[in-house]
C-alpha atoms as a PDB file:
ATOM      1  CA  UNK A   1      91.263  94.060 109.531  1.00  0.00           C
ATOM      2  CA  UNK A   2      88.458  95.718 111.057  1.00  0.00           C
ATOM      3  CA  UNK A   3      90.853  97.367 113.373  1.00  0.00           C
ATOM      4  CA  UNK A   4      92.882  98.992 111.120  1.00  0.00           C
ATOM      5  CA  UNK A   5      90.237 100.036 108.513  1.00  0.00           C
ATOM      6  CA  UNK A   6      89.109 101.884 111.288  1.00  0.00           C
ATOM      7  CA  UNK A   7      92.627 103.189 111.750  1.00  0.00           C
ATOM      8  CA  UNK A   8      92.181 104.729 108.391  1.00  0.00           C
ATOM      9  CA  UNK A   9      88.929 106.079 108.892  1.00  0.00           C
ATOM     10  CA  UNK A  10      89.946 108.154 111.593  1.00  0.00           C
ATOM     11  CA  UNK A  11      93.011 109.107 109.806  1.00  0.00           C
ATOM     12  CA  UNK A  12      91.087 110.224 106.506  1.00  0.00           C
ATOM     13  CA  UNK A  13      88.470 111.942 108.795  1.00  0.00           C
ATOM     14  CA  UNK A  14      90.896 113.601 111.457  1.00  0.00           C
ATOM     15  CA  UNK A  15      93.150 115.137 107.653  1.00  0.00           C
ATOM     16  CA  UNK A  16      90.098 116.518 106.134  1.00  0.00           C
ATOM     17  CA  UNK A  17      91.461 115.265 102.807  1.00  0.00           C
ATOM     18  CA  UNK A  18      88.098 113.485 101.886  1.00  0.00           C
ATOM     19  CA  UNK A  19      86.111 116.419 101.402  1.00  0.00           C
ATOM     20  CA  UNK A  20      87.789 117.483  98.308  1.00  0.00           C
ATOM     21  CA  UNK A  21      86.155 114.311  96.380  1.00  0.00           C
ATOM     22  CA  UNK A  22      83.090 114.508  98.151  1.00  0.00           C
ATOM     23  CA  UNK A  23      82.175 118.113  97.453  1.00  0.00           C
ATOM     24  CA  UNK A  24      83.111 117.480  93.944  1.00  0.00           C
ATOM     25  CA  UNK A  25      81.000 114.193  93.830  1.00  0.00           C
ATOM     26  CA  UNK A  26      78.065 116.534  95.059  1.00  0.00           C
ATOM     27  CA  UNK A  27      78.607 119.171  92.633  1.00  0.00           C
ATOM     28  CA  UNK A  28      78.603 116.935  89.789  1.00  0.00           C
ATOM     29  CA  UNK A  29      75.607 115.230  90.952  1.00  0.00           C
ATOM     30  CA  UNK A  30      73.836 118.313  91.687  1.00  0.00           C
ATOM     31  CA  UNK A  31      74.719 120.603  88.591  1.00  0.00           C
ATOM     32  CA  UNK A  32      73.902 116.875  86.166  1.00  0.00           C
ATOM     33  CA  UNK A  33      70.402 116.154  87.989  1.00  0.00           C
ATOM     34  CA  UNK A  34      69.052 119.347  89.349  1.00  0.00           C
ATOM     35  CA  UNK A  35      65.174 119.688  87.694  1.00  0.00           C
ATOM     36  CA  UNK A  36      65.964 116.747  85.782  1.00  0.00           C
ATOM     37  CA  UNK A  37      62.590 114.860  84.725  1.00  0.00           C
ATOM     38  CA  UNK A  38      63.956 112.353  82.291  1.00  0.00           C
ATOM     39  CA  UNK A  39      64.315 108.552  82.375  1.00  0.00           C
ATOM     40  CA  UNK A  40      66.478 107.333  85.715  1.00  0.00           C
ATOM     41  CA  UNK A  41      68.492 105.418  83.187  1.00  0.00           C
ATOM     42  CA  UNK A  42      70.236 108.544  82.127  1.00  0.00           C
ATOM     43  CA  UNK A  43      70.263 109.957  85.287  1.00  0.00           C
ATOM     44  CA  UNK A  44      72.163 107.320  86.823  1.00  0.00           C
ATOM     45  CA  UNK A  45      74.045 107.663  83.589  1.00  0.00           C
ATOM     46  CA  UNK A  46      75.773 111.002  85.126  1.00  0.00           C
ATOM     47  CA  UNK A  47      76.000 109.872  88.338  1.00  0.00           C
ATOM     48  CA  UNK A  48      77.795 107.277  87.708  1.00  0.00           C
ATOM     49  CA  UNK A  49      80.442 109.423  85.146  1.00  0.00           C
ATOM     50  CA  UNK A  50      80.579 111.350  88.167  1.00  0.00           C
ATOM     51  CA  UNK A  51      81.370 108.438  90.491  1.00  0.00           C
ATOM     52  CA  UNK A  52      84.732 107.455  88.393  1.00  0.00           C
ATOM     53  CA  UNK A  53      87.073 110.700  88.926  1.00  0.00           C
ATOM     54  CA  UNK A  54      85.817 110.932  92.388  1.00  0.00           C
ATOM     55  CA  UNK A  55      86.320 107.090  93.376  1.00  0.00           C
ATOM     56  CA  UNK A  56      89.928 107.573  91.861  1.00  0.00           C
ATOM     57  CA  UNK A  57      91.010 110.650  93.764  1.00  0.00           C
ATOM     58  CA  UNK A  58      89.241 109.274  97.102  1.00  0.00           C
ATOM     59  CA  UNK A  59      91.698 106.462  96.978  1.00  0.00           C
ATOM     60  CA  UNK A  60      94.539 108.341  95.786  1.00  0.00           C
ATOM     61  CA  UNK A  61      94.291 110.387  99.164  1.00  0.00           C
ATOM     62  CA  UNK A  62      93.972 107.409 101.306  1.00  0.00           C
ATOM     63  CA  UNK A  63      97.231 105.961 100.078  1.00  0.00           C
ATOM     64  CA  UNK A  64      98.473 109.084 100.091  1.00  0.00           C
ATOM     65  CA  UNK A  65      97.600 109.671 103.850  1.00  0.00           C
ATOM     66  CA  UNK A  66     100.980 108.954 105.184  1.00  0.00           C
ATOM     67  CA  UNK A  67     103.998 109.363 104.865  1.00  0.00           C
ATOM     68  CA  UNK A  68     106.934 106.479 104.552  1.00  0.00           C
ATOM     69  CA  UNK A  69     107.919 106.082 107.891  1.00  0.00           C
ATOM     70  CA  UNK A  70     104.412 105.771 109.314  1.00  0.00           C
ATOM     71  CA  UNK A  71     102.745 103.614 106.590  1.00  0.00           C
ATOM     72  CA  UNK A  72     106.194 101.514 107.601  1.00  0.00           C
ATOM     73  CA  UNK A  73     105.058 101.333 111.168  1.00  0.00           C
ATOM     74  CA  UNK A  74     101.696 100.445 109.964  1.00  0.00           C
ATOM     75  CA  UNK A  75     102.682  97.338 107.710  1.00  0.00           C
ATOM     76  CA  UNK A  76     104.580  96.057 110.427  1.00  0.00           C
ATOM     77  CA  UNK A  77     101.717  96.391 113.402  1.00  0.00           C
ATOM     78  CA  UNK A  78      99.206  94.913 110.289  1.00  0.00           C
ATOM     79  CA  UNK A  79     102.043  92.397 109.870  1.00  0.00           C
ATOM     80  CA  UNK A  80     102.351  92.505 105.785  1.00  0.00           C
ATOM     81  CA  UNK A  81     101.634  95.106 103.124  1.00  0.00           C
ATOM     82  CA  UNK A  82      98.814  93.234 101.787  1.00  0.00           C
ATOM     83  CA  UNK A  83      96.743  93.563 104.827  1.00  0.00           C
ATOM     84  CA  UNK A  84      97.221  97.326 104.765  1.00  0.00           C
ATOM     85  CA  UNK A  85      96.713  97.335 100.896  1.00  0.00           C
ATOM     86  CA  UNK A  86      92.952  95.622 101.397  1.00  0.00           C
ATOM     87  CA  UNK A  87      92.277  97.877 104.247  1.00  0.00           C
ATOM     88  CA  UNK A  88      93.122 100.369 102.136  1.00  0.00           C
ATOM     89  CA  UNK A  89      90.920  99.151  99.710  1.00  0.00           C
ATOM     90  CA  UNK A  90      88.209  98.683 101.473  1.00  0.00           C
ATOM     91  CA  UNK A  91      87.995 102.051 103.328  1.00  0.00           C
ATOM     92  CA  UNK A  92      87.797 103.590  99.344  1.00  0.00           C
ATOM     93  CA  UNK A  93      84.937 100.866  98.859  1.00  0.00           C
ATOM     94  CA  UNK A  94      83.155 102.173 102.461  1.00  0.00           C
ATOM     95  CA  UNK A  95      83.867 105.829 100.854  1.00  0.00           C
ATOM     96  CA  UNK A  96      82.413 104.573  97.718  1.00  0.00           C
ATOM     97  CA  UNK A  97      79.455 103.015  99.286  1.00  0.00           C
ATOM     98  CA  UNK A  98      78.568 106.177 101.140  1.00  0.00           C
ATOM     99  CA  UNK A  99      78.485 108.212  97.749  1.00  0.00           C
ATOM    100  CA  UNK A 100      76.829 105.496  96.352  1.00  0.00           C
ATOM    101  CA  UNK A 101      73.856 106.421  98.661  1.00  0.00           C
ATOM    102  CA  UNK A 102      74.155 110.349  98.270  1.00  0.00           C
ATOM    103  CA  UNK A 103      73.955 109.691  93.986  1.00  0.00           C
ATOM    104  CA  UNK A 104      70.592 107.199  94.710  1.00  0.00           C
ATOM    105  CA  UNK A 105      68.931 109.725  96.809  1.00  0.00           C
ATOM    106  CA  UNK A 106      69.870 113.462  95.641  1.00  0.00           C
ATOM    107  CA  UNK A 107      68.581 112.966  91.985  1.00  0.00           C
ATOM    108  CA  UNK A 108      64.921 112.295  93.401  1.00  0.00           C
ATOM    109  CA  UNK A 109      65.141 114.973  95.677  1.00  0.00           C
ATOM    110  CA  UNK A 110      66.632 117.430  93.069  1.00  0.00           C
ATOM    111  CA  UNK A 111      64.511 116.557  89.730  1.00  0.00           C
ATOM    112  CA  UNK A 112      60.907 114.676  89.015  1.00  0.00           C
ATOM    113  CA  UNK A 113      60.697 110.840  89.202  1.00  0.00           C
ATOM    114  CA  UNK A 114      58.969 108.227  90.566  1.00  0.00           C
ATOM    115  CA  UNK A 115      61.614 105.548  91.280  1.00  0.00           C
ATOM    116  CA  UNK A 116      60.800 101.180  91.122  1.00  0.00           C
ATOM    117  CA  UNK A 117      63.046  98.946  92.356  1.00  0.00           C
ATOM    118  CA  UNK A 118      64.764  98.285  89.164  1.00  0.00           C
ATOM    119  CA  UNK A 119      65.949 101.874  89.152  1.00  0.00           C
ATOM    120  CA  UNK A 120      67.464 101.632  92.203  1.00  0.00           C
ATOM    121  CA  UNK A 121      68.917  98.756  91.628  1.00  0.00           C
ATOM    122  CA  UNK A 122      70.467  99.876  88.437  1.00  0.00           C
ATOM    123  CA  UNK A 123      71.661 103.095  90.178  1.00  0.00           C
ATOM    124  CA  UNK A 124      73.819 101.451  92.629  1.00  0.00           C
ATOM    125  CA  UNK A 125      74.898  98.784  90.402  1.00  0.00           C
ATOM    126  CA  UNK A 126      76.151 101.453  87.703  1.00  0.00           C
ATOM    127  CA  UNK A 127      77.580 103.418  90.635  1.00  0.00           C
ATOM    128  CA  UNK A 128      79.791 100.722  91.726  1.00  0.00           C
ATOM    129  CA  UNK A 129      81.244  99.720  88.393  1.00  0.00           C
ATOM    130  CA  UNK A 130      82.577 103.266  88.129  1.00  0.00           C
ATOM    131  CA  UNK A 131      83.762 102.978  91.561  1.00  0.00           C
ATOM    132  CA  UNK A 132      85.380  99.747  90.642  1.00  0.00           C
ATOM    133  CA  UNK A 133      86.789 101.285  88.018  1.00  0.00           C
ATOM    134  CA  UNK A 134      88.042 104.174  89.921  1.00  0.00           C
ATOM    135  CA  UNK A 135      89.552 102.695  92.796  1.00  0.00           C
ATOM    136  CA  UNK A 136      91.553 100.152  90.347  1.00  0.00           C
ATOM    137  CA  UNK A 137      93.063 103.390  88.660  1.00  0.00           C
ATOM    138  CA  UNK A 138      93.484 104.817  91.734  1.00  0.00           C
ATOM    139  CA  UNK A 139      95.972 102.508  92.898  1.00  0.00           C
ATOM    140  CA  UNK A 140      97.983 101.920  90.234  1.00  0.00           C
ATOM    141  CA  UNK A 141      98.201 105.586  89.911  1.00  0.00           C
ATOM    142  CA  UNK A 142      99.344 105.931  93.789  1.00  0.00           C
ATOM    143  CA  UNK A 143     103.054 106.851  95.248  1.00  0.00           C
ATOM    144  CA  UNK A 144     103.137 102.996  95.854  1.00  0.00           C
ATOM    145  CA  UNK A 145     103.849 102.564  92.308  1.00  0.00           C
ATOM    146  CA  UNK A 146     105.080 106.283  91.155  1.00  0.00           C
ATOM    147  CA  UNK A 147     107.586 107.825  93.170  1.00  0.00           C
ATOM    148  CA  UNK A 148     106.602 111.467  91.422  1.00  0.00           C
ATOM    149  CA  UNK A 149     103.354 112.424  91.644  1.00  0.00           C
ATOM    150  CA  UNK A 150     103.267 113.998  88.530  1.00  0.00           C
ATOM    151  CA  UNK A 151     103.891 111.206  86.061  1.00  0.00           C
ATOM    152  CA  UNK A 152     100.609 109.274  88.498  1.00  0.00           C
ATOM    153  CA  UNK A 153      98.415 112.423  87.326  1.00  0.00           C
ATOM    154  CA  UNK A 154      99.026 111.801  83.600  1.00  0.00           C
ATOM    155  CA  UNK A 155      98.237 108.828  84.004  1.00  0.00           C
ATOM    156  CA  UNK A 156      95.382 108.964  85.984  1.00  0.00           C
ATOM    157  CA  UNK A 157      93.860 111.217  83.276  1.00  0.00           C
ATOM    158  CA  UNK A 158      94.811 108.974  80.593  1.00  0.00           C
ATOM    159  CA  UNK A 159      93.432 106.311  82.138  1.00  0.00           C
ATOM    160  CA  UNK A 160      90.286 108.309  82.532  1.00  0.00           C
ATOM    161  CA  UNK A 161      89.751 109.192  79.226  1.00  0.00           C
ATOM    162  CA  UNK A 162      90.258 105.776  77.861  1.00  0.00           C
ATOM    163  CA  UNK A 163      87.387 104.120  79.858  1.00  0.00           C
ATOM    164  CA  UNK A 164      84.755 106.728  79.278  1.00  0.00           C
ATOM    165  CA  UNK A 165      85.920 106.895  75.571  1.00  0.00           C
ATOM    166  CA  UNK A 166      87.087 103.760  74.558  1.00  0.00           C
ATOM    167  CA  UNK A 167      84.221 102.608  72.637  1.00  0.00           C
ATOM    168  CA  UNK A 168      83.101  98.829  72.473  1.00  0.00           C
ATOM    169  CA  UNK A 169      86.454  97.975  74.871  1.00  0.00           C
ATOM    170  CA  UNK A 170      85.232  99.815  78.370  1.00  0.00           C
ATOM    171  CA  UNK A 171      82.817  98.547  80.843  1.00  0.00           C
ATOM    172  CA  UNK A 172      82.538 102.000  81.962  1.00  0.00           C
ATOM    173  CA  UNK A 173      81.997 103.501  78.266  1.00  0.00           C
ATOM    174  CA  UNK A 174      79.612  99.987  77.288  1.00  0.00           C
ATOM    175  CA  UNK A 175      77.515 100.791  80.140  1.00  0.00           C
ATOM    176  CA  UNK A 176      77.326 104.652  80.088  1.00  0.00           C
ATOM    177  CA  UNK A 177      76.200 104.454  76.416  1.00  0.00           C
ATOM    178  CA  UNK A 178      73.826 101.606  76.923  1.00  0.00           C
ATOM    179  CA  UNK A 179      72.284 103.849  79.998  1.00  0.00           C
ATOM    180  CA  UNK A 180      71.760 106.929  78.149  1.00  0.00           C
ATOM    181  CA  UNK A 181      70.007 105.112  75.200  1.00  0.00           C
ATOM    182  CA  UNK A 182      68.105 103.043  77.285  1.00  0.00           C
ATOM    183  CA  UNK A 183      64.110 104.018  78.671  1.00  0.00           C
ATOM    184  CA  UNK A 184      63.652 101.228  80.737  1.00  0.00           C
ATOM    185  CA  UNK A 185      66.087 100.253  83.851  1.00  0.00           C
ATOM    186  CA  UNK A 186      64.786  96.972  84.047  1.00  0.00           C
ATOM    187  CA  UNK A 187      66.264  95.931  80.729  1.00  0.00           C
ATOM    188  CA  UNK A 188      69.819  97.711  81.223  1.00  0.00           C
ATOM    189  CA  UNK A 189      69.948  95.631  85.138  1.00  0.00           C
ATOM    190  CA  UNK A 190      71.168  92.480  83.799  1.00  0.00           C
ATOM    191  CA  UNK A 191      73.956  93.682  81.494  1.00  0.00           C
ATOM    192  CA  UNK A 192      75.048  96.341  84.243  1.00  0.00           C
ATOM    193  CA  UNK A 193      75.728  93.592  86.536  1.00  0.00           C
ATOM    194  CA  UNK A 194      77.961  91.622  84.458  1.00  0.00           C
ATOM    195  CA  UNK A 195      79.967  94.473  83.861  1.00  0.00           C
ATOM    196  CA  UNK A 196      80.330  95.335  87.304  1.00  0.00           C
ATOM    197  CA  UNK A 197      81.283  91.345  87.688  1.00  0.00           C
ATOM    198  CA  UNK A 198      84.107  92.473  85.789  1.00  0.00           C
ATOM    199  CA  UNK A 199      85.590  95.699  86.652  1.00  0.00           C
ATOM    200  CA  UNK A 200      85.338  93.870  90.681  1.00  0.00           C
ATOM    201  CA  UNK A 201      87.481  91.372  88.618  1.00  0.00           C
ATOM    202  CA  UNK A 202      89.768  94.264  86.967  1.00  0.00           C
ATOM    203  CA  UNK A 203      89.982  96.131  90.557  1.00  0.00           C
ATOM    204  CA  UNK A 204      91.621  93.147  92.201  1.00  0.00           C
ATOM    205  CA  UNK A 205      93.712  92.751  89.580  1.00  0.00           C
ATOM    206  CA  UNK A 206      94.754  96.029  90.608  1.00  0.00           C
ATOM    207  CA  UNK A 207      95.134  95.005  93.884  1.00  0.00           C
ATOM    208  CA  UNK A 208      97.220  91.711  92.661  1.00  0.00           C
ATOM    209  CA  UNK A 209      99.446  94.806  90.965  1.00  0.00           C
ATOM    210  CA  UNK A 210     100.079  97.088  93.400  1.00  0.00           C
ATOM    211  CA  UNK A 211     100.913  94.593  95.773  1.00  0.00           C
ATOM    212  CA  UNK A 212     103.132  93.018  93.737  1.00  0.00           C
ATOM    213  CA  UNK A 213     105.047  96.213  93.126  1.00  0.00           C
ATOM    214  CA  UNK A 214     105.032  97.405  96.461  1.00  0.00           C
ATOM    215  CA  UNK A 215     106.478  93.570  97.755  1.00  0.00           C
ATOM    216  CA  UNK A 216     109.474  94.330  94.965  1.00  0.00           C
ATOM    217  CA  UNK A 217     110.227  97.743  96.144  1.00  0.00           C
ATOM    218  CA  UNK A 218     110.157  96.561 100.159  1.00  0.00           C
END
């Protein structure tokens, strides 16, 4: 597994294709936070909106990294499609991770605060449910279920919309409301980690998904 999430890596590194999301994720980041001197709970609050399209179209690109006949050749070194599926999965998550760190960091470089441990912790906990979030949508929006990439991009932004505005039924849209509202990270941690509990539950459900569409079409 190691092996061939380094495989991918290299692949995404060597294509260039990751620095599309990852200039946008700093964009965001930096036009949201710049002089920003406001509670961290808010802060984190746009990072993390910033997190979900970027998570999604990070993982779209890895799938997307090959075509057919090599991701064939691929399954059959890895020896199934759900070993190439996780790596997949967990190069996004390493992708994720690393953005994770650039949206702690650049806010206190770019605006005023004086960070505690509970802010941190509630920055990369908030982080990760969008990127939870993001990756899930990502792959059920991916050429392994849609053969035209245009009918994936609809839904992609449907799906987009409906977790930052479905109100009272989104993790994403529970927690970014509870964030902005909130003064104190400390008592927005707790809650934040339960719903990252479950969009980690509702990403490998995506996994379970995509897998079991890809086995059908094989």
């Amino acid at each position: 597994m190691i092996a061939l999430v380094g495989y991918m890596v290299t692949v995404l590194l060597l294509s260039q294709r990751y620095l599309a999301p990852l200039l946008l994720f700093l964009g965001l980041v930096a036009v949201l936070t710049s002089s920003d001197s406001g509670p961290l709970t808010a802060t984190y609050a746009s990072v993390s909106g910033a997190m979900l399209p970027c998570s999604v179209w990070l993982t779209v690109t890895l799938i997307g990294l090959e075509d057919r006949a090599r991701r064939s050749i691929v399954v059959i070194s890895a020896g199934s499609h759900l070993r190439v599926l996780l790596a997949t999965v967990a190069t996004a998550a390493t992708g994720c991770l690393l953005l994770t760190a650039a949206g702690l960091v650049l806010p206190l470089m770019l605006g005023a605060h004086t960070p505690g441990l509970a802010d941190l912790a509630l920055g990369i906990a908030a982080q990760l449910t969008c990127a939870c979030t993001g990756m899930a949508i990502g792959l059920v929006c991916s050429r392994l279920i849609f053969r035209r990439p245009g009918h994936a991009l609809v839904l992609a932004l449907v799906l987009l919309l409906a977790v930052l505005l479905g109100k009272g039924v989104s993790p994403v849209n529970i927690m970014l409301t509870r964030l902005q509202s909130a003064s104190d990270s400390a008592d927005v941690l707790a809650p934040t980690g339960a719903l990252l509990a479950v969009t980690a539950g509702v990403l490998a459900a995506a996994v379970a998904a995509t897998q079991e569409v890809t086995r059908r079409k094989a």
